[in-house]
Structures are given as structure tokens and as C-alpha cells.
PDB file of N, CA and C in Angstrom:
ATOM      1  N   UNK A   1     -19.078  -4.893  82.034  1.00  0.00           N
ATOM      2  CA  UNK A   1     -17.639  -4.763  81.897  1.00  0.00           C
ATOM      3  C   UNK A   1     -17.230  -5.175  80.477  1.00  0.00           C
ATOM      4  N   UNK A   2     -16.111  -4.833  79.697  1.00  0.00           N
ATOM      5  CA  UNK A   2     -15.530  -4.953  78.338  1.00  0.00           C
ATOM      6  C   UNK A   2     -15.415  -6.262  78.444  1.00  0.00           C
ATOM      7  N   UNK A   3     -14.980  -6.235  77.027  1.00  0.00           N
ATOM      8  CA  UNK A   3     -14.179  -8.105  77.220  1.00  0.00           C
ATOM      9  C   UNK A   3     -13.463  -7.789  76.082  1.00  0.00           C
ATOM     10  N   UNK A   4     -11.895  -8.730  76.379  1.00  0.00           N
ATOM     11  CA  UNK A   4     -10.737  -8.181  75.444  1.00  0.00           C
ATOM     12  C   UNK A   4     -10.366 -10.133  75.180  1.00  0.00           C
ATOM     13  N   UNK A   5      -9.656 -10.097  74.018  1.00  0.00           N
ATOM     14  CA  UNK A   5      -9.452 -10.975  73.929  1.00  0.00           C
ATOM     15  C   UNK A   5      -7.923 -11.251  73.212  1.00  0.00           C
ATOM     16  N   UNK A   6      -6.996 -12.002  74.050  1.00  0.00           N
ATOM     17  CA  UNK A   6      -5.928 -11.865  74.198  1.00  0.00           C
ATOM     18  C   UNK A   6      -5.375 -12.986  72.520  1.00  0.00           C
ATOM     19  N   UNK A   7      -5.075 -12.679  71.960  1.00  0.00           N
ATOM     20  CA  UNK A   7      -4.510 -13.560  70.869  1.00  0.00           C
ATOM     21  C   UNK A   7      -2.761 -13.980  71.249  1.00  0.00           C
ATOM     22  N   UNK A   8      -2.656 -15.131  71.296  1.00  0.00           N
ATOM     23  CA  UNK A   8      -1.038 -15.319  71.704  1.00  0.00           C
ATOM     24  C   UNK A   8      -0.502 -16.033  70.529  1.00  0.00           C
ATOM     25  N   UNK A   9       0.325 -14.682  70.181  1.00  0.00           N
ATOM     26  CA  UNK A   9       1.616 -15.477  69.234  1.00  0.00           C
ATOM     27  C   UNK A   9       3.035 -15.950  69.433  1.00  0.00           C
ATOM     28  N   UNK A  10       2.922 -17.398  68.254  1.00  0.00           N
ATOM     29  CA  UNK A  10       4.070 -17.727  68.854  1.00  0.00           C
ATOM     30  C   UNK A  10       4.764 -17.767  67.538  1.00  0.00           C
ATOM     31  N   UNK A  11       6.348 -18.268  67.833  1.00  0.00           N
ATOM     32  CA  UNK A  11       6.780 -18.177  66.404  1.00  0.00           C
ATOM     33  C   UNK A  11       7.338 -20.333  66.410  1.00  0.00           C
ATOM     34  N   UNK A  12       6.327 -20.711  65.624  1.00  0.00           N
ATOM     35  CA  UNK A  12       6.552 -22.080  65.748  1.00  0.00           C
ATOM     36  C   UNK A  12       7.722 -22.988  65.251  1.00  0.00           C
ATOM     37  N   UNK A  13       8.671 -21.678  64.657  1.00  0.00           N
ATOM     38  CA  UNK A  13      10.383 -22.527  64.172  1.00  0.00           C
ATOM     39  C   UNK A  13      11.484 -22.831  65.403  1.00  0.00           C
ATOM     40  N   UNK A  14      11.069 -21.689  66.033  1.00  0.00           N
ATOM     41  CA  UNK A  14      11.930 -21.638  67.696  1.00  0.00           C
ATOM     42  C   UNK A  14      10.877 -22.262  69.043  1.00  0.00           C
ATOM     43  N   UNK A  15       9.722 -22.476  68.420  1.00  0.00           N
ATOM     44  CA  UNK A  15       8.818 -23.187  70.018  1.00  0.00           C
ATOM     45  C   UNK A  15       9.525 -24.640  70.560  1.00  0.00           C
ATOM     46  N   UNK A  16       9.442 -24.922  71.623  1.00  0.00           N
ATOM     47  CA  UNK A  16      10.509 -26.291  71.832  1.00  0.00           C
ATOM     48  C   UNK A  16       9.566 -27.500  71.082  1.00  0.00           C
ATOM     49  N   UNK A  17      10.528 -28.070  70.892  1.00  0.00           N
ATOM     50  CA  UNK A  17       9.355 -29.550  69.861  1.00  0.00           C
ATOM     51  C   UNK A  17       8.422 -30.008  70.645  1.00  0.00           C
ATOM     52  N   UNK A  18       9.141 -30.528  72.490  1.00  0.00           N
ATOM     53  CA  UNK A  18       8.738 -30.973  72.976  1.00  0.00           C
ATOM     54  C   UNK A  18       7.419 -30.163  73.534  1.00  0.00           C
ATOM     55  N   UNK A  19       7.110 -28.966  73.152  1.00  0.00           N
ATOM     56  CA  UNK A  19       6.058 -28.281  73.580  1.00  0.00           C
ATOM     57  C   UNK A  19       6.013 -27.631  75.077  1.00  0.00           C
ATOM     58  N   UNK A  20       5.648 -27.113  75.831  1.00  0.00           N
ATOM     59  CA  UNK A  20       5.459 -26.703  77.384  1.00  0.00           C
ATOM     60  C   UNK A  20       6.172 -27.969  77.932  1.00  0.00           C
ATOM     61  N   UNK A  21       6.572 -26.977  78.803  1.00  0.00           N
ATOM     62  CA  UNK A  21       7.486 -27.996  80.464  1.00  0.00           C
ATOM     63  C   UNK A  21       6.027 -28.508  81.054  1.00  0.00           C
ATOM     64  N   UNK A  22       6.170 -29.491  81.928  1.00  0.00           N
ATOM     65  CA  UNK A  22       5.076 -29.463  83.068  1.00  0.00           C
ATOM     66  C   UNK A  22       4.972 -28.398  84.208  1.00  0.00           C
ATOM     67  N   UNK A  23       6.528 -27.870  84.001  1.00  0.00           N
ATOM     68  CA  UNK A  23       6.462 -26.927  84.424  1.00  0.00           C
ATOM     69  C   UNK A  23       5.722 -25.494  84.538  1.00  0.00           C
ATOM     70  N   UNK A  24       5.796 -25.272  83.372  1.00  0.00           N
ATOM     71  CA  UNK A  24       5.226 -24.266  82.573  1.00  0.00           C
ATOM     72  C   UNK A  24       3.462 -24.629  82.469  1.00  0.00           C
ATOM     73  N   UNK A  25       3.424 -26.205  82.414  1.00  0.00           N
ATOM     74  CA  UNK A  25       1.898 -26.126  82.553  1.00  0.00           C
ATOM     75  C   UNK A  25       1.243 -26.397  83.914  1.00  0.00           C
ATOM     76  N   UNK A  26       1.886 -26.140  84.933  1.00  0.00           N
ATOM     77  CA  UNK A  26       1.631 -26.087  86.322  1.00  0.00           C
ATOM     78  C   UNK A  26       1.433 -24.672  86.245  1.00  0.00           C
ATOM     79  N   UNK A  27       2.304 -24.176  86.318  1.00  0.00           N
ATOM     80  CA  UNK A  27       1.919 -22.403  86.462  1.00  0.00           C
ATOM     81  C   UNK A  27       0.605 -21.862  85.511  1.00  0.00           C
ATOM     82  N   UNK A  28       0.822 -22.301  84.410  1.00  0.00           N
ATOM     83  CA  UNK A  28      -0.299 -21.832  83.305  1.00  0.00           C
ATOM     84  C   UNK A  28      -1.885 -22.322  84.173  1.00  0.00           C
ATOM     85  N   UNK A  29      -2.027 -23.747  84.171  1.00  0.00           N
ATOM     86  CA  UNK A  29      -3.090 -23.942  85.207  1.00  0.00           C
ATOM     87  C   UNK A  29      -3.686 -23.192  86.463  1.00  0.00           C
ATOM     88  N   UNK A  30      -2.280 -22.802  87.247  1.00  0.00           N
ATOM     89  CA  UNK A  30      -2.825 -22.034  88.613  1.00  0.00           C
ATOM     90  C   UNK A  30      -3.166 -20.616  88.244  1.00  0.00           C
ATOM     91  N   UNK A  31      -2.381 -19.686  86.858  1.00  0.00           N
ATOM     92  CA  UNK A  31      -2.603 -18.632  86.741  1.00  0.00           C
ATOM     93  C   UNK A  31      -4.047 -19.059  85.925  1.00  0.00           C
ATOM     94  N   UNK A  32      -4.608 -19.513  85.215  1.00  0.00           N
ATOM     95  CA  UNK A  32      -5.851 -20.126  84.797  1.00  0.00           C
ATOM     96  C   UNK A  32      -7.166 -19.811  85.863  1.00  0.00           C
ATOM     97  N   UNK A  33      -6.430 -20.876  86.682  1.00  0.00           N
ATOM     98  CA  UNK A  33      -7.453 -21.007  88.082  1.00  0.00           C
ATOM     99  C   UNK A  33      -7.882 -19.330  89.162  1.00  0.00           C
ATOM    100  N   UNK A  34      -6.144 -18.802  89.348  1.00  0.00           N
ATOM    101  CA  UNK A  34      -7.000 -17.627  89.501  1.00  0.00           C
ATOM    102  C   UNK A  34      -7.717 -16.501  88.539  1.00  0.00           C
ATOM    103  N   UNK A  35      -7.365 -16.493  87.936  1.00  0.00           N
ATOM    104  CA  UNK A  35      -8.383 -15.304  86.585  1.00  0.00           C
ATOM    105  C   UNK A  35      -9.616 -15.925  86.731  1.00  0.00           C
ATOM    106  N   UNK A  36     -10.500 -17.202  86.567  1.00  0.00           N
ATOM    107  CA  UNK A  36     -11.600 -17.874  86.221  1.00  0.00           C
ATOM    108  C   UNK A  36     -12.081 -17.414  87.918  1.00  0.00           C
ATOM    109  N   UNK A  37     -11.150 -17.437  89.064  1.00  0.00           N
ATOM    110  CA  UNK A  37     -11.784 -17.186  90.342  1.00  0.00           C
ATOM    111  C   UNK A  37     -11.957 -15.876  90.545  1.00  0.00           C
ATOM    112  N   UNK A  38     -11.189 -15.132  89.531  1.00  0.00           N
ATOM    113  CA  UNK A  38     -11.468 -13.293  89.722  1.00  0.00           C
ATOM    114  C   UNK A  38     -12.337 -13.239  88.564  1.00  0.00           C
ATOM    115  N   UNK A  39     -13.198 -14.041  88.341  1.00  0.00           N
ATOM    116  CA  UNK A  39     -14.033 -13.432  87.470  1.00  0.00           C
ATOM    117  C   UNK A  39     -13.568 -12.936  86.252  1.00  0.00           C
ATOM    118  N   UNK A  40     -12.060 -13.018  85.786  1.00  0.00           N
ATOM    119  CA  UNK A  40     -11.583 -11.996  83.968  1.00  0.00           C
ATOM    120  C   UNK A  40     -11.495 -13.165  83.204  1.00  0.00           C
ATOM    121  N   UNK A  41     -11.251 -14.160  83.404  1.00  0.00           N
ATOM    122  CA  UNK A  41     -10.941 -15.536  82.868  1.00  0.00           C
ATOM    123  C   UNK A  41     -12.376 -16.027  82.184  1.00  0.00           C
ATOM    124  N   UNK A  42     -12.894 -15.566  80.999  1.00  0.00           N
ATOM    125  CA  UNK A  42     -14.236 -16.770  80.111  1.00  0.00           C
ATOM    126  C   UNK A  42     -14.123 -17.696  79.625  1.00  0.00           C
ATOM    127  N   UNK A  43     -12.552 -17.219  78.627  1.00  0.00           N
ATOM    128  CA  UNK A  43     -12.296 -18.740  77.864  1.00  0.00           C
ATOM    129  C   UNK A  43     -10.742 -18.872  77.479  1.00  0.00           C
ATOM    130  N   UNK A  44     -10.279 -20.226  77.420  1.00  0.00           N
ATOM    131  CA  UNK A  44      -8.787 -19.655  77.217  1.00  0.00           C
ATOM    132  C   UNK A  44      -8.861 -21.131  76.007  1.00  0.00           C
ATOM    133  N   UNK A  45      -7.708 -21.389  75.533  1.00  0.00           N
ATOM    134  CA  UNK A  45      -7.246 -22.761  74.741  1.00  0.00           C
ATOM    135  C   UNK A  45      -6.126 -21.820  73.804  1.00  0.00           C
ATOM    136  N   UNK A  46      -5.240 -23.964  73.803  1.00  0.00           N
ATOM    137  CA  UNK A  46      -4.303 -23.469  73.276  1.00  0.00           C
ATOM    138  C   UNK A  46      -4.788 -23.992  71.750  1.00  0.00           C
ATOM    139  N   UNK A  47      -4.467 -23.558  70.367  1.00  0.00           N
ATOM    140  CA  UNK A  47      -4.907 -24.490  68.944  1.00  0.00           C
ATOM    141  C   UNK A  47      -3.719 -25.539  68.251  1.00  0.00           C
ATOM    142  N   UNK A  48      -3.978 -25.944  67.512  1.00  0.00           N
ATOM    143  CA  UNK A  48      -3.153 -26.832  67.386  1.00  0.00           C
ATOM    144  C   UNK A  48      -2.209 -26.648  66.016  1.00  0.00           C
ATOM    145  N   UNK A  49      -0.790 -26.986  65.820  1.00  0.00           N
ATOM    146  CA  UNK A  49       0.147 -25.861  65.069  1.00  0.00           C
ATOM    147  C   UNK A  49      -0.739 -26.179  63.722  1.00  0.00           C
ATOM    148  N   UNK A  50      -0.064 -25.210  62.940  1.00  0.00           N
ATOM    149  CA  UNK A  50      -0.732 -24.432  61.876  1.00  0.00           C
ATOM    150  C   UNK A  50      -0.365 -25.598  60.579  1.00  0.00           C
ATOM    151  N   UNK A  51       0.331 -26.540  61.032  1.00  0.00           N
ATOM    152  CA  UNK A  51       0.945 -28.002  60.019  1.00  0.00           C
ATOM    153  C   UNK A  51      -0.988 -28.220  59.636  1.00  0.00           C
ATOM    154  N   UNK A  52      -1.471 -28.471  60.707  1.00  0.00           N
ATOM    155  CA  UNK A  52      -2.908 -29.353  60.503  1.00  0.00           C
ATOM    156  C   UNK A  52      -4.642 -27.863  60.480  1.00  0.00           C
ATOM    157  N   UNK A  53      -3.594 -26.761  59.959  1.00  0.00           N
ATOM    158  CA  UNK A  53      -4.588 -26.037  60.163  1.00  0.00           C
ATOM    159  C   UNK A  53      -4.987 -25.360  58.367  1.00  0.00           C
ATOM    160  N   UNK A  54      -5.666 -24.614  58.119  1.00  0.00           N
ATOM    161  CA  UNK A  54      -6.500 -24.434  56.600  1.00  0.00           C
ATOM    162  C   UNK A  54      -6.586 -22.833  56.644  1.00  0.00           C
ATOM    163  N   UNK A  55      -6.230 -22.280  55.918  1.00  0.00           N
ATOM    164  CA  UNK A  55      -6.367 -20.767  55.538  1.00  0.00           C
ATOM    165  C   UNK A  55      -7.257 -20.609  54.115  1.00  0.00           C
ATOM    166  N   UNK A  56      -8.240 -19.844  54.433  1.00  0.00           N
ATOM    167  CA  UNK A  56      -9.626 -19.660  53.367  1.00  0.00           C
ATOM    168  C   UNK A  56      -9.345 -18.241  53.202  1.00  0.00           C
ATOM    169  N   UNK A  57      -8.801 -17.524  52.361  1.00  0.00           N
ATOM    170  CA  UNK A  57      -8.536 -16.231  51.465  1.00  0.00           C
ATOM    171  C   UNK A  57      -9.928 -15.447  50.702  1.00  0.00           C
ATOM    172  N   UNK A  58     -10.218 -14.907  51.327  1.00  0.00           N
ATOM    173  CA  UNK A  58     -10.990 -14.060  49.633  1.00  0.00           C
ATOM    174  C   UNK A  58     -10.333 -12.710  49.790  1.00  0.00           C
ATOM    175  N   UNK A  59     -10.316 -12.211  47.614  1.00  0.00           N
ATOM    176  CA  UNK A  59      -9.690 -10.902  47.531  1.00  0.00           C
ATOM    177  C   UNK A  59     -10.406 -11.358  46.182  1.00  0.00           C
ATOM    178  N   UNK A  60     -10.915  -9.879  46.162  1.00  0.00           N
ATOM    179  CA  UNK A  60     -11.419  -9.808  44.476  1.00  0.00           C
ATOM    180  C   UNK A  60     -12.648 -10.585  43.983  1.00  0.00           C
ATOM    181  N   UNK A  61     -12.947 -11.221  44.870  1.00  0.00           N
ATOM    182  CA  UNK A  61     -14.055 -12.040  44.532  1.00  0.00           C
ATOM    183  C   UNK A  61     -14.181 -13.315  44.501  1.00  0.00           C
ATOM    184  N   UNK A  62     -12.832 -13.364  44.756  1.00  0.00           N
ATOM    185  CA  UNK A  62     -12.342 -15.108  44.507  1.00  0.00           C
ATOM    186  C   UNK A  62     -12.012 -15.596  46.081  1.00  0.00           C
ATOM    187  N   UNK A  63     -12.503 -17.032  46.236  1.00  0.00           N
ATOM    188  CA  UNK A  63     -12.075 -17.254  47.573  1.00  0.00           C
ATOM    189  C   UNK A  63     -10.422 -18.528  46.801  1.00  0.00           C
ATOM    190  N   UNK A  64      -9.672 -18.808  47.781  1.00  0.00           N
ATOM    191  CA  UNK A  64      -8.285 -19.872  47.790  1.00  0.00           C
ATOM    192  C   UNK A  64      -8.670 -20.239  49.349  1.00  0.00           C
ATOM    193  N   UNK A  65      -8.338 -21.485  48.987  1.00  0.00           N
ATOM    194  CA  UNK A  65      -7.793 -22.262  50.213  1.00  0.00           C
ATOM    195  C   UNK A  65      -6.546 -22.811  50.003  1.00  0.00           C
ATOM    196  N   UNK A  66      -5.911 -22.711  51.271  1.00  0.00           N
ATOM    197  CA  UNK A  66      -4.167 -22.998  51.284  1.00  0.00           C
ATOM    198  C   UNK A  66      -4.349 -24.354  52.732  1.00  0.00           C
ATOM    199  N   UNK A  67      -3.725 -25.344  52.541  1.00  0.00           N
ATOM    200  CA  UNK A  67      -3.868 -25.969  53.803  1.00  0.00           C
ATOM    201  C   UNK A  67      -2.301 -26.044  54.208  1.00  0.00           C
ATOM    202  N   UNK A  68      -2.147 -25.623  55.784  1.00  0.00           N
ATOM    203  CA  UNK A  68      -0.937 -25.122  56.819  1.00  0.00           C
ATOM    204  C   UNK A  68       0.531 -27.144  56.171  1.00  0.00           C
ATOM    205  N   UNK A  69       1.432 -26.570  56.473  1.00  0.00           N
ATOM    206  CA  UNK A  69       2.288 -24.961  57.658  1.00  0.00           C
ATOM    207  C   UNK A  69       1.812 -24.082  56.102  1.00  0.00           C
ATOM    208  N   UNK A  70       2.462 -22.980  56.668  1.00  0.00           N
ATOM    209  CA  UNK A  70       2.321 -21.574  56.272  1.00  0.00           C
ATOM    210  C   UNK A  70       3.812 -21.148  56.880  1.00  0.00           C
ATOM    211  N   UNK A  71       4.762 -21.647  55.225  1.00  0.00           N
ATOM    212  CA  UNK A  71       5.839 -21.657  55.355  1.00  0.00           C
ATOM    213  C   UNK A  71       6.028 -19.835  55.376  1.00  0.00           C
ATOM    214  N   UNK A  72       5.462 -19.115  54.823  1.00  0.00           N
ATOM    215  CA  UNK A  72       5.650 -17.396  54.774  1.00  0.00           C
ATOM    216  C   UNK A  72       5.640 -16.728  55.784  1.00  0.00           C
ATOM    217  N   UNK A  73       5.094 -17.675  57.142  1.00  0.00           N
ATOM    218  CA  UNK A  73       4.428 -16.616  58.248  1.00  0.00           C
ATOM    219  C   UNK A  73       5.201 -17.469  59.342  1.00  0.00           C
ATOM    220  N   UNK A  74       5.977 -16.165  59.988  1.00  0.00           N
ATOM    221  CA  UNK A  74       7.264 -16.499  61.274  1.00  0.00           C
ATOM    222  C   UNK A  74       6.092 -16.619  62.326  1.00  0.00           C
ATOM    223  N   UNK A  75       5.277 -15.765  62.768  1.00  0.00           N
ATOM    224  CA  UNK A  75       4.050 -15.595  63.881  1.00  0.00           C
ATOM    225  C   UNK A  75       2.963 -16.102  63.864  1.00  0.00           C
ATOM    226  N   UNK A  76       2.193 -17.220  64.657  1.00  0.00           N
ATOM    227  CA  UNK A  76       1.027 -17.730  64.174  1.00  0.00           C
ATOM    228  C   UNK A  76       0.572 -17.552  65.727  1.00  0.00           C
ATOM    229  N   UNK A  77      -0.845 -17.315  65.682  1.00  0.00           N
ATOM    230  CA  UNK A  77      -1.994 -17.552  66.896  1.00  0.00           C
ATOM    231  C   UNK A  77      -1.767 -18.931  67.278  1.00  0.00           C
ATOM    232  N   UNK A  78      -1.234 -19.308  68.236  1.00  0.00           N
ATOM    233  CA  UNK A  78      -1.274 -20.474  69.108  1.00  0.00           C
ATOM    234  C   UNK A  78      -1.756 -20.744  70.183  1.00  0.00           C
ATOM    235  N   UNK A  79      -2.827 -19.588  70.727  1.00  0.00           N
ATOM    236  CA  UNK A  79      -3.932 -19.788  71.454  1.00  0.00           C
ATOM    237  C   UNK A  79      -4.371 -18.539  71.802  1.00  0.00           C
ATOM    238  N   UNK A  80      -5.398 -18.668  72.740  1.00  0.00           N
ATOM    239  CA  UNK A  80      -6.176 -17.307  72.669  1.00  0.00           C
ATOM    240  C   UNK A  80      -6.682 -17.170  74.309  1.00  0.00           C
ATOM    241  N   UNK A  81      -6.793 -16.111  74.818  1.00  0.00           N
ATOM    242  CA  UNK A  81      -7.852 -15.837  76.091  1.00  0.00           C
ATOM    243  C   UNK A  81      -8.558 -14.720  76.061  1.00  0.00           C
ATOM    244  N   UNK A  82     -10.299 -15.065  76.628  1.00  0.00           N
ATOM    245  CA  UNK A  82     -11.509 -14.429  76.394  1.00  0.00           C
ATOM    246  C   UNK A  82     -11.106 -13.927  78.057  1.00  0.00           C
ATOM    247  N   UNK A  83     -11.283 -12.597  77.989  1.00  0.00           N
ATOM    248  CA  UNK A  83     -11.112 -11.878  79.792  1.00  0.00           C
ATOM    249  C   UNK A  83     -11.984 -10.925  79.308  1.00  0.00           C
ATOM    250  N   UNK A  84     -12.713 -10.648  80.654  1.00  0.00           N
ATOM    251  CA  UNK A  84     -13.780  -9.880  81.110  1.00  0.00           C
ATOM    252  C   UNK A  84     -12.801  -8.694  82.371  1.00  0.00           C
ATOM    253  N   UNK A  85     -12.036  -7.679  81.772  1.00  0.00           N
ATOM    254  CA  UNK A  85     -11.546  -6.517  82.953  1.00  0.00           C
ATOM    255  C   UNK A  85     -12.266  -5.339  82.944  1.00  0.00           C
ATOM    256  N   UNK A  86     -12.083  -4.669  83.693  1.00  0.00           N
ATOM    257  CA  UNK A  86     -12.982  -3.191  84.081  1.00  0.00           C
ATOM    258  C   UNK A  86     -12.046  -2.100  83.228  1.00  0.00           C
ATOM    259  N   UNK A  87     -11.463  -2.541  82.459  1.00  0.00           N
ATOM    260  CA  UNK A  87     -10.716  -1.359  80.880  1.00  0.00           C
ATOM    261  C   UNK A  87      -9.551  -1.914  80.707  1.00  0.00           C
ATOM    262  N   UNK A  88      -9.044  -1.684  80.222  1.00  0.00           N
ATOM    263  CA  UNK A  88      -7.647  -2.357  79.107  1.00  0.00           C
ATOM    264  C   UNK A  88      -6.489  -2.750  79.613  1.00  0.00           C
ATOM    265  N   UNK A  89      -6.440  -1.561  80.314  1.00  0.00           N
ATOM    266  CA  UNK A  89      -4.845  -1.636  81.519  1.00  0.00           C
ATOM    267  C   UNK A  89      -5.143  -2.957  82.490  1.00  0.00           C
ATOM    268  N   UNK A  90      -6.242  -3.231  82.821  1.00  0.00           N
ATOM    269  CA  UNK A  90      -6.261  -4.650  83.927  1.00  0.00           C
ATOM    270  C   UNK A  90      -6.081  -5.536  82.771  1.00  0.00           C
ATOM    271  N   UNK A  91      -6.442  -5.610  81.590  1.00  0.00           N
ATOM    272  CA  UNK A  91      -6.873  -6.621  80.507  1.00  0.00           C
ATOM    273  C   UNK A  91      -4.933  -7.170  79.910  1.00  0.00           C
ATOM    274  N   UNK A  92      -4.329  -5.725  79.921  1.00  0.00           N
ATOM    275  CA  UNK A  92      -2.795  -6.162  80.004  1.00  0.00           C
ATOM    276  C   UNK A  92      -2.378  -6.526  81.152  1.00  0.00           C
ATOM    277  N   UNK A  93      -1.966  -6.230  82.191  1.00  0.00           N
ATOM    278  CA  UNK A  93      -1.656  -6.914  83.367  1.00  0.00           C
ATOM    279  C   UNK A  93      -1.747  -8.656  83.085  1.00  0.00           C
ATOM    280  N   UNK A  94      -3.460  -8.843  83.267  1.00  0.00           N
ATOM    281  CA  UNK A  94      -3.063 -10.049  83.084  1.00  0.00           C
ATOM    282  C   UNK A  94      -2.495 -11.024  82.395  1.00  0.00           C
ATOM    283  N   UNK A  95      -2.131 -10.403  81.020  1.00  0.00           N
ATOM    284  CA  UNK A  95      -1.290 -10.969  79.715  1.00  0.00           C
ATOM    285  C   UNK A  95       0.108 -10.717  80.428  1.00  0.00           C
ATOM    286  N   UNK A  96       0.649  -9.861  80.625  1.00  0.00           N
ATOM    287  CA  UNK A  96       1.519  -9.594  81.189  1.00  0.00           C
ATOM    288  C   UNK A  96       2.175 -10.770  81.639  1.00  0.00           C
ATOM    289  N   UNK A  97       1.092 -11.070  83.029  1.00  0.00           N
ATOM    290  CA  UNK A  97       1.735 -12.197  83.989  1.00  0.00           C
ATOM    291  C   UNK A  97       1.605 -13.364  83.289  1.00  0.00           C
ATOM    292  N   UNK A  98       0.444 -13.570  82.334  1.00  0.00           N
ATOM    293  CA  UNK A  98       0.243 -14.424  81.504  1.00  0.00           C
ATOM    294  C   UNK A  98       1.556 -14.946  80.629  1.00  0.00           C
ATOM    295  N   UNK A  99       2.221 -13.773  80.492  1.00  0.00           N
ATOM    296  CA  UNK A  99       4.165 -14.143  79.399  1.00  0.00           C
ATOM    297  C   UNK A  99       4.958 -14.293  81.082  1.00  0.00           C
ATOM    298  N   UNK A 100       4.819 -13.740  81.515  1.00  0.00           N
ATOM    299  CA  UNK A 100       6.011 -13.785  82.707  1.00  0.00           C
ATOM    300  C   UNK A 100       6.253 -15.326  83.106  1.00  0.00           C
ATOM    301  N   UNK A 101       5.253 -16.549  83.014  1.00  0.00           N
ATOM    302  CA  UNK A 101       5.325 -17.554  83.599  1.00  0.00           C
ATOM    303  C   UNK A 101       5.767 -18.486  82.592  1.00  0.00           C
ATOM    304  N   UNK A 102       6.122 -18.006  81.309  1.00  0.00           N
ATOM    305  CA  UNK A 102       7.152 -18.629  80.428  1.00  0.00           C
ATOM    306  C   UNK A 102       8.883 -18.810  80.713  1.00  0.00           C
ATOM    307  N   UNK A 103       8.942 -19.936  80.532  1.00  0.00           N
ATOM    308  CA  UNK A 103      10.326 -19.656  80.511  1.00  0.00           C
ATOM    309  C   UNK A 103      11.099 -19.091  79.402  1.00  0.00           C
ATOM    310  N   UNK A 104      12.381 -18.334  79.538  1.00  0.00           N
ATOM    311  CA  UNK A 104      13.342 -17.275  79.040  1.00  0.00           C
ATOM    312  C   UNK A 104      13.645 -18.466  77.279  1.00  0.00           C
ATOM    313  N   UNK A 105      13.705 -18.844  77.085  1.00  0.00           N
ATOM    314  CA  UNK A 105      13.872 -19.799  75.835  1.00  0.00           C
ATOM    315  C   UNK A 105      12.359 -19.579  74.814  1.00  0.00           C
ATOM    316  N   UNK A 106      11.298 -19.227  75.172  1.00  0.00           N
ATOM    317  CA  UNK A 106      10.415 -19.101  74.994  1.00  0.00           C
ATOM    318  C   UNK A 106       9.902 -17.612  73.731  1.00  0.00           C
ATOM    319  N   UNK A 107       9.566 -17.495  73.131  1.00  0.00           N
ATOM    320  CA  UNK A 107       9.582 -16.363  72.114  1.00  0.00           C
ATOM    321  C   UNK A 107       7.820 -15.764  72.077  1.00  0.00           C
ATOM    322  N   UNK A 108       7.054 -15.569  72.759  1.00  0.00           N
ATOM    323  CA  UNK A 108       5.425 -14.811  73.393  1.00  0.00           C
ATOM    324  C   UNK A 108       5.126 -13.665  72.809  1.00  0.00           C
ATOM    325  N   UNK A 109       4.413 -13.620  71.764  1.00  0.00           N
ATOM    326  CA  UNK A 109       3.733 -12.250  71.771  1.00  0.00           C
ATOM    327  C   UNK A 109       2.178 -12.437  72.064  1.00  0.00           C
ATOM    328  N   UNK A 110       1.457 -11.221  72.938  1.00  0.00           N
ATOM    329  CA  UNK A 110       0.151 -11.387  72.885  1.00  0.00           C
ATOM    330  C   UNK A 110      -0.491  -9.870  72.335  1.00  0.00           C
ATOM    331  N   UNK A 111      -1.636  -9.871  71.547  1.00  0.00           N
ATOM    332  CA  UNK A 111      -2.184  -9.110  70.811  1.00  0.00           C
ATOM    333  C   UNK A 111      -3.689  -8.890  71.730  1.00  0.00           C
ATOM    334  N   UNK A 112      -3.784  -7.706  72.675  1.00  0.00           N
ATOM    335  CA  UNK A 112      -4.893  -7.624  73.103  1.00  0.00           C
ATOM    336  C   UNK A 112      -5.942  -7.075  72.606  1.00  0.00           C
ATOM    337  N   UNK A 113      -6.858  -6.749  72.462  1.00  0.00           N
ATOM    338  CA  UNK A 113      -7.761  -6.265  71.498  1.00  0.00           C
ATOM    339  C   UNK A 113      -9.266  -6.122  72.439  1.00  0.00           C
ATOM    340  N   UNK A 114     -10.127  -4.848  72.275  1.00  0.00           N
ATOM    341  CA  UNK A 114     -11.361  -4.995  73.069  1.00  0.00           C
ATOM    342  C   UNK A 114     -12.243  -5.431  71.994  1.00  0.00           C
ATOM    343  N   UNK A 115     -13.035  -6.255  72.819  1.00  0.00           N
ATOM    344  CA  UNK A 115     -14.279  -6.641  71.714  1.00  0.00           C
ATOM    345  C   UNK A 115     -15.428  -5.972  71.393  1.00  0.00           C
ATOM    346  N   UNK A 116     -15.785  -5.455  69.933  1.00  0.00           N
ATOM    347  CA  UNK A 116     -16.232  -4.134  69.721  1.00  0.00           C
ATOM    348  C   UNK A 116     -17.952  -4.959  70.509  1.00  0.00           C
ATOM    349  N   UNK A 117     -18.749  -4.368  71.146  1.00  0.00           N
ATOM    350  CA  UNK A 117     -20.132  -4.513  71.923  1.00  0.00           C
ATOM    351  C   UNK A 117     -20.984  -4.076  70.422  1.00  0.00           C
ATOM    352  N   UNK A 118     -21.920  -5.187  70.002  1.00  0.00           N
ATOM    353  CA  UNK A 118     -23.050  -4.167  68.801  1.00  0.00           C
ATOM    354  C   UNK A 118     -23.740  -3.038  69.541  1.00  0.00           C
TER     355      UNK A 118
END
């Protein structure tokens, strides 16, 4: 079976300070628990904001390092999920429900992508 891997962006000027409800991480857990029990669930985590994170550039030959925030960029990867579905359309679904269990204050994009097989 494929494996797609869900990149979730967030936009970290509007994320709440206080981070996820318990709310929100009750649901995230049980929707967790079933994907890992249907077998699409490999790997999930959330990363940590982009204040304590390092961007390594090369262009031209030259590498830069910039260390975060990354005052230029509204959208950053704030976590990711590794799913194993039988083609793409199951692989959205579960992103799908994956944003649905956010609450409405909340700003979610996810970037699905199949992982190219050598």
C-alpha cells in the first residue's frame, strides 16, 4: 500500500498562545488511536514553533543558515502524519477528519503528498 505523508500547516501569529484545548487534545488522541488501530496511522508528531527552529539554505553553491522565527513566512509545518491508505482519496479523508476536530478559531492547512517508492 502507498504511504502519504500529511504536512500540517499552521499560521503561528493567529495559533492560540495557550496552544491546543485539552479538548482538542482528547479528540486528537482518540482520532490517533483509531488510524494506528486501522492500520493508516505510522507516525504522527507535533514540532516545536519555528522561534527554536534553524533553516540551512543552499543556492548557487553557497549554503546560509538563518536561525527561526522566520519573521517572512505566515505558514510553517507544525507537525506532520506518516499514513499508510490504499490511494490518496482514503489518505485525504483522514486529514480531513484530522482538521474537522479543530476548533473554528483555529487556522489548519494540511499538504498531502504520496511518498515517491525507489
Amino acid at each position: 500500500m502507498p504511504r502519504y505523508l500529511s504536512l500540517v500547516r499552521i499560521d503561528e501569529n493567529n495559533a492560540p498562545a495557550a496552544g491546543p484545548s485539552p479538548e482538542l487534545m482528547q479528540r486528537m488522541g482518540e482520532l490517533i488511536e483509531e488510524m494506528t488501530k486501522a492500520g493508516v496511522l505510522l507516525d504522527t508528531a507535533g514540532l516545536a514553533p519555528s522561534a527554536q527552529g534553524t533553516r540551512v539554505h543552499y543556492e548557487g553553491g553557497q549554503l546560509s543558515v538563518t536561525d527561526g522565527p522566520f519573521t517572512e513566512t505566515k505558514e510553517v509545518v507544525g507537525g506532520y502524519a506518516l499514513m499508510q491508505a490504499k490511494d490518496m482519496p482514503e489518505a485525504i479523508e483522514w486529514t480531513k477528519r484530522f482538521l474537522r476536530i479543530h476548533e473554528e478559531h483555529w487556522t489548519v492547512t494540511c499538504e498531502v503528498r504520496e511518498i515517491a517508492e525507489g
